[in-house]
C-alpha atoms as a PDB file:
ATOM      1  CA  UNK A   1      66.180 108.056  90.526  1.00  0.00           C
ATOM      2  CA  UNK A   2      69.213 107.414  92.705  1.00  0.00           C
ATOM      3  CA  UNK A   3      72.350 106.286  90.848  1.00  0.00           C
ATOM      4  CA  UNK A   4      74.759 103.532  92.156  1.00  0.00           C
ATOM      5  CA  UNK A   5      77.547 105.040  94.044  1.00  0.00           C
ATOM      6  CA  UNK A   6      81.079 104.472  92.297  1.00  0.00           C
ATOM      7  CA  UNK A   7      82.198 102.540  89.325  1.00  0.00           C
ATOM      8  CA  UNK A   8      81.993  99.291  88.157  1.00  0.00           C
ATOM      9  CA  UNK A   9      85.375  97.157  88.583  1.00  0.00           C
ATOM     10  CA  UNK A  10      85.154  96.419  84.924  1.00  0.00           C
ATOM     11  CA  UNK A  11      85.069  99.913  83.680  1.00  0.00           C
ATOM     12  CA  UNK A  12      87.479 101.177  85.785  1.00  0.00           C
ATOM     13  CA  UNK A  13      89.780  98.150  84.192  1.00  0.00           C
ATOM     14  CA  UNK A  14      88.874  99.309  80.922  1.00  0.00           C
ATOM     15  CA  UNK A  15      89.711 103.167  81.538  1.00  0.00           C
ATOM     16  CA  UNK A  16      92.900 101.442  82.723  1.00  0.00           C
ATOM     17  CA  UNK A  17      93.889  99.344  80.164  1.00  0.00           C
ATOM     18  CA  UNK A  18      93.178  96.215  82.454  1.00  0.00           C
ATOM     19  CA  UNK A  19      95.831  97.701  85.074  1.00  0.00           C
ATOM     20  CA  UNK A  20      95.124  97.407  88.519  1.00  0.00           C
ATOM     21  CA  UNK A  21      95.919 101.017  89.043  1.00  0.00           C
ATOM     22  CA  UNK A  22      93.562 104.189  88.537  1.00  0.00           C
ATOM     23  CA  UNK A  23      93.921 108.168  89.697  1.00  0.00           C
ATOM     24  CA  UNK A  24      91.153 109.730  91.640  1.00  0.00           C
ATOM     25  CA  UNK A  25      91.068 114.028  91.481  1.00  0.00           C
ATOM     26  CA  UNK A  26      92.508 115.830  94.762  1.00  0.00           C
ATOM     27  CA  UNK A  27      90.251 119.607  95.121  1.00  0.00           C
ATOM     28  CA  UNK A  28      92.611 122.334  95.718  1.00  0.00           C
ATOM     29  CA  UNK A  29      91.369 122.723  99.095  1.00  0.00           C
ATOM     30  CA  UNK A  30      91.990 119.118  99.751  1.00  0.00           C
ATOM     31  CA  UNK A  31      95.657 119.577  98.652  1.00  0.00           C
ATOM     32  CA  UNK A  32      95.956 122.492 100.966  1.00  0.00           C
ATOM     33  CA  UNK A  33      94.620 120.692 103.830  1.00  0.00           C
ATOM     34  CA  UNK A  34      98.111 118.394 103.277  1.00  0.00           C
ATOM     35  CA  UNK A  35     100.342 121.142 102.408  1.00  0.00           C
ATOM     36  CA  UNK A  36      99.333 122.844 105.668  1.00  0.00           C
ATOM     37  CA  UNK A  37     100.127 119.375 107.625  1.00  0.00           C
ATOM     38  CA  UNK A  38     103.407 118.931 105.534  1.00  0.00           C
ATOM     39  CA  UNK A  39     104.387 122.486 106.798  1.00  0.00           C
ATOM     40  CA  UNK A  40     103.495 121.729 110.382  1.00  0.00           C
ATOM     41  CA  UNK A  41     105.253 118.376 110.349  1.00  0.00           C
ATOM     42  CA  UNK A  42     108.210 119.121 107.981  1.00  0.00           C
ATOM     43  CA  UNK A  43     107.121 116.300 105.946  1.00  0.00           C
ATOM     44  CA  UNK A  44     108.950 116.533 102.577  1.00  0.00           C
ATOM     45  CA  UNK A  45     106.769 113.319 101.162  1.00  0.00           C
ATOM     46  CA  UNK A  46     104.013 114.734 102.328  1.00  0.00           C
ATOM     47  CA  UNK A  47     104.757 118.114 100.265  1.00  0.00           C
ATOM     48  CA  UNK A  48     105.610 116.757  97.632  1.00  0.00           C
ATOM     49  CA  UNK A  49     101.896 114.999  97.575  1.00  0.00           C
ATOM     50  CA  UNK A  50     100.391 118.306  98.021  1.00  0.00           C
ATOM     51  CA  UNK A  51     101.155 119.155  94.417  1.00  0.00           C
ATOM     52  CA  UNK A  52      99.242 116.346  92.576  1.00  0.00           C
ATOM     53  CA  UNK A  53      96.250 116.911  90.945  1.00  0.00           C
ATOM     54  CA  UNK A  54      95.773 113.441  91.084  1.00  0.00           C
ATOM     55  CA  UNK A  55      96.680 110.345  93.563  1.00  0.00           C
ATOM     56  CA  UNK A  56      97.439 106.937  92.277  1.00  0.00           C
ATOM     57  CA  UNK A  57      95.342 104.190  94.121  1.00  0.00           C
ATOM     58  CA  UNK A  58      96.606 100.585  93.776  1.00  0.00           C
ATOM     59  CA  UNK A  59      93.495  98.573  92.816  1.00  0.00           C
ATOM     60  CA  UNK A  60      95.244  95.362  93.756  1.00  0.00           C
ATOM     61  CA  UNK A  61      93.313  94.043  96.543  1.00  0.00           C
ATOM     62  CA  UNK A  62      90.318  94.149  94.192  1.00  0.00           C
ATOM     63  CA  UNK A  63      91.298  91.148  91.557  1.00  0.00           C
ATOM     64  CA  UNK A  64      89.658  88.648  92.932  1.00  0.00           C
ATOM     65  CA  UNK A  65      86.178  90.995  93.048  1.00  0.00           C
ATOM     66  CA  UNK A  66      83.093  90.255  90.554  1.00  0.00           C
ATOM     67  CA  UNK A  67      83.926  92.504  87.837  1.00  0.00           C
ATOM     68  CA  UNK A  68      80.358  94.343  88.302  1.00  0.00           C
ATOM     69  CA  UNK A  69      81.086  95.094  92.495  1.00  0.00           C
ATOM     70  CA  UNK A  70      80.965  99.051  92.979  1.00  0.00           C
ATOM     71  CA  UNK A  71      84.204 101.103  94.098  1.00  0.00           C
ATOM     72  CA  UNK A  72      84.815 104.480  95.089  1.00  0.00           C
ATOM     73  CA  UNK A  73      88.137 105.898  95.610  1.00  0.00           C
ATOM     74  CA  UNK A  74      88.411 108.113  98.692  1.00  0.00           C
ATOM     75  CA  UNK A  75      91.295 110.453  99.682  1.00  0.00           C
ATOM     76  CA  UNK A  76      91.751 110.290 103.578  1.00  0.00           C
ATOM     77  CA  UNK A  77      94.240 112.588 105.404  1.00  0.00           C
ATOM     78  CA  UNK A  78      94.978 111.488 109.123  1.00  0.00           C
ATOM     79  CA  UNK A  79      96.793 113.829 111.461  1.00  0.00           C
ATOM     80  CA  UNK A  80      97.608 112.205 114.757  1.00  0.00           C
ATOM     81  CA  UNK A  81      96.735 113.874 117.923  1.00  0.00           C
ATOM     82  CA  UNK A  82     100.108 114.492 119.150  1.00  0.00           C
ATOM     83  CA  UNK A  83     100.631 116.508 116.367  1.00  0.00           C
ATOM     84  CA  UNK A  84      97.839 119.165 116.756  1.00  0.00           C
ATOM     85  CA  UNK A  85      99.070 120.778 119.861  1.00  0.00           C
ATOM     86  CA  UNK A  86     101.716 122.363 117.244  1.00  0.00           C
ATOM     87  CA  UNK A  87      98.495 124.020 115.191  1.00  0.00           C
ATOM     88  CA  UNK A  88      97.529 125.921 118.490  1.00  0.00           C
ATOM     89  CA  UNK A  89     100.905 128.226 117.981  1.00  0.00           C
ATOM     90  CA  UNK A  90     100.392 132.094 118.199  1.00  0.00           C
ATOM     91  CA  UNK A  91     101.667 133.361 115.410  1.00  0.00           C
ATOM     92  CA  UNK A  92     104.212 136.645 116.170  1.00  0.00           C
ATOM     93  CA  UNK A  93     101.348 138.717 115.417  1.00  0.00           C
ATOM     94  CA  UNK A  94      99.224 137.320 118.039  1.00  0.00           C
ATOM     95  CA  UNK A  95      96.046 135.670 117.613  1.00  0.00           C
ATOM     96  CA  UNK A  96      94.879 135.755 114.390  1.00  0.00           C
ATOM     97  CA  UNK A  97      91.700 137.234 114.057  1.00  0.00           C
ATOM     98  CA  UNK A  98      88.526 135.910 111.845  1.00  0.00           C
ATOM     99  CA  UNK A  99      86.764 133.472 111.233  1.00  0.00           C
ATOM    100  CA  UNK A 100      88.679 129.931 110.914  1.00  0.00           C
ATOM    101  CA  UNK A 101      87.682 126.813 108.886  1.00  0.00           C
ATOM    102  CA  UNK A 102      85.949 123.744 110.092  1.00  0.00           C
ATOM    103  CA  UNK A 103      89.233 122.368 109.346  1.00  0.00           C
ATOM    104  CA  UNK A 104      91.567 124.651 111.896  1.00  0.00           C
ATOM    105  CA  UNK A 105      88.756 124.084 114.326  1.00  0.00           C
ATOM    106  CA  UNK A 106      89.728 120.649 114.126  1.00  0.00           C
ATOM    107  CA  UNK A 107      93.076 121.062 114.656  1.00  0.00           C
ATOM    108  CA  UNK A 108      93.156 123.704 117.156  1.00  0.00           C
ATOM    109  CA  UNK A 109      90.999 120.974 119.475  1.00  0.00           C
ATOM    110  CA  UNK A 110      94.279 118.941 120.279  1.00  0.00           C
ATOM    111  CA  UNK A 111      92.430 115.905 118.974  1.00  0.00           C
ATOM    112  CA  UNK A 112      93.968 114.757 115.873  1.00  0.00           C
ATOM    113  CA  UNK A 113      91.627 115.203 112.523  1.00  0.00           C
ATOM    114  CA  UNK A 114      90.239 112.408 109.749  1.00  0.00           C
ATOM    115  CA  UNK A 115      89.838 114.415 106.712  1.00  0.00           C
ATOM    116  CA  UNK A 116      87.901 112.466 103.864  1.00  0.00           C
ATOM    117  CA  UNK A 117      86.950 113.729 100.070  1.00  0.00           C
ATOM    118  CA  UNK A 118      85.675 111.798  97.019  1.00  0.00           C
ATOM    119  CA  UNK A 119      86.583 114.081  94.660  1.00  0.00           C
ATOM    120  CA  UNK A 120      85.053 113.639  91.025  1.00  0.00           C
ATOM    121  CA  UNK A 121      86.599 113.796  87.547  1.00  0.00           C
ATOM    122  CA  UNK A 122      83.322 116.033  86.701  1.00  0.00           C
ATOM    123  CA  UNK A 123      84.726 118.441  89.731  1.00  0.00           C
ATOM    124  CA  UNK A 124      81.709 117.410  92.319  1.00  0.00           C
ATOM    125  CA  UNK A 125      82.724 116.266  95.445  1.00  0.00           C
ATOM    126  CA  UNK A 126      82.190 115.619  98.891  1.00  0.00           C
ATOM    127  CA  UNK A 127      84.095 115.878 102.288  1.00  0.00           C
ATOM    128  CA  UNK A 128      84.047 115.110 105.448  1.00  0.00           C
ATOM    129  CA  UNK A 129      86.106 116.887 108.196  1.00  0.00           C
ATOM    130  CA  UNK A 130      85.996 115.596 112.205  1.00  0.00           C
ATOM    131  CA  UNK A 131      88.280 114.872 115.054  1.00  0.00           C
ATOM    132  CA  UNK A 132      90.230 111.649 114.564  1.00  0.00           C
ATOM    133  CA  UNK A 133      88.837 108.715 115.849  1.00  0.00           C
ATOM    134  CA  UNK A 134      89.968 107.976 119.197  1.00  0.00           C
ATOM    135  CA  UNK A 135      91.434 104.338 120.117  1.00  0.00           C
ATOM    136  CA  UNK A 136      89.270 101.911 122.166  1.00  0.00           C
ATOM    137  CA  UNK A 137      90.520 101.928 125.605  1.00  0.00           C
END
């Protein structure tokens, strides 16, 4: 039997308290997929992000929702295409040899990356890890 996907608004309010405000998890991997773009960009905000276990996510532009519609809280990461030429450095060591993750593939393709995870409270999750979507010419 398939189970709806997400929460309903109502019991989301009621884990809040009736605040428009909830947390959703971040992995560890997820977190290290921003601390590696706060490095490359020198983004202190960004770094600072990296060390949450948890996000806030405004729930605002849900009041005026049924209380029973479904939501799911997804983490997104978006790193613009200008800045993935910088991922392609060679380190002083030269190329680094190994195998590399589906996300430095990404990056090392020059084509910006859209990194998405709905993480879990019960630690299941699922991501999704691709170029960045290109503007319509």
């Amino acid at each position: 039997m398939n189970r709806p996907l997400g929460a309903a608004l109502a019991d989301v309010l009621r884990q809040t308290g009736g605040a428009y405000e909830a947390t959703t998890p971040l992995t560890e991997e997820f977190r290290d997929f921003i601390r590696q773009v706060a490095e490359l960009t020198s983004d202190t905000e960004l770094l600072s992000i990296a060390e949450l276990r948890q996000a806030p996510v405004s729930l605002e532009n849900c009041r005026q929702l049924d209380p029973q519609t479904r939501v799911v809280m997804i983490s997104r990461l978006d790193v613009s295409p200008a800045e993935t030429p910088r991922w392609r450095r060679i380190p002083p060591g030269g190329i680094p040899a190994g195998p590399q993750s589906d996300f430095d593939r990404v990056l090392r393709g020059c084509r910006g990356a859209h990194i998405e995870e709905h993480a879990r409270p019960d630690g299941r999750f699922w991501r999704s890890i691709g170029p960045a979507e290109l503007p319509e010419v």
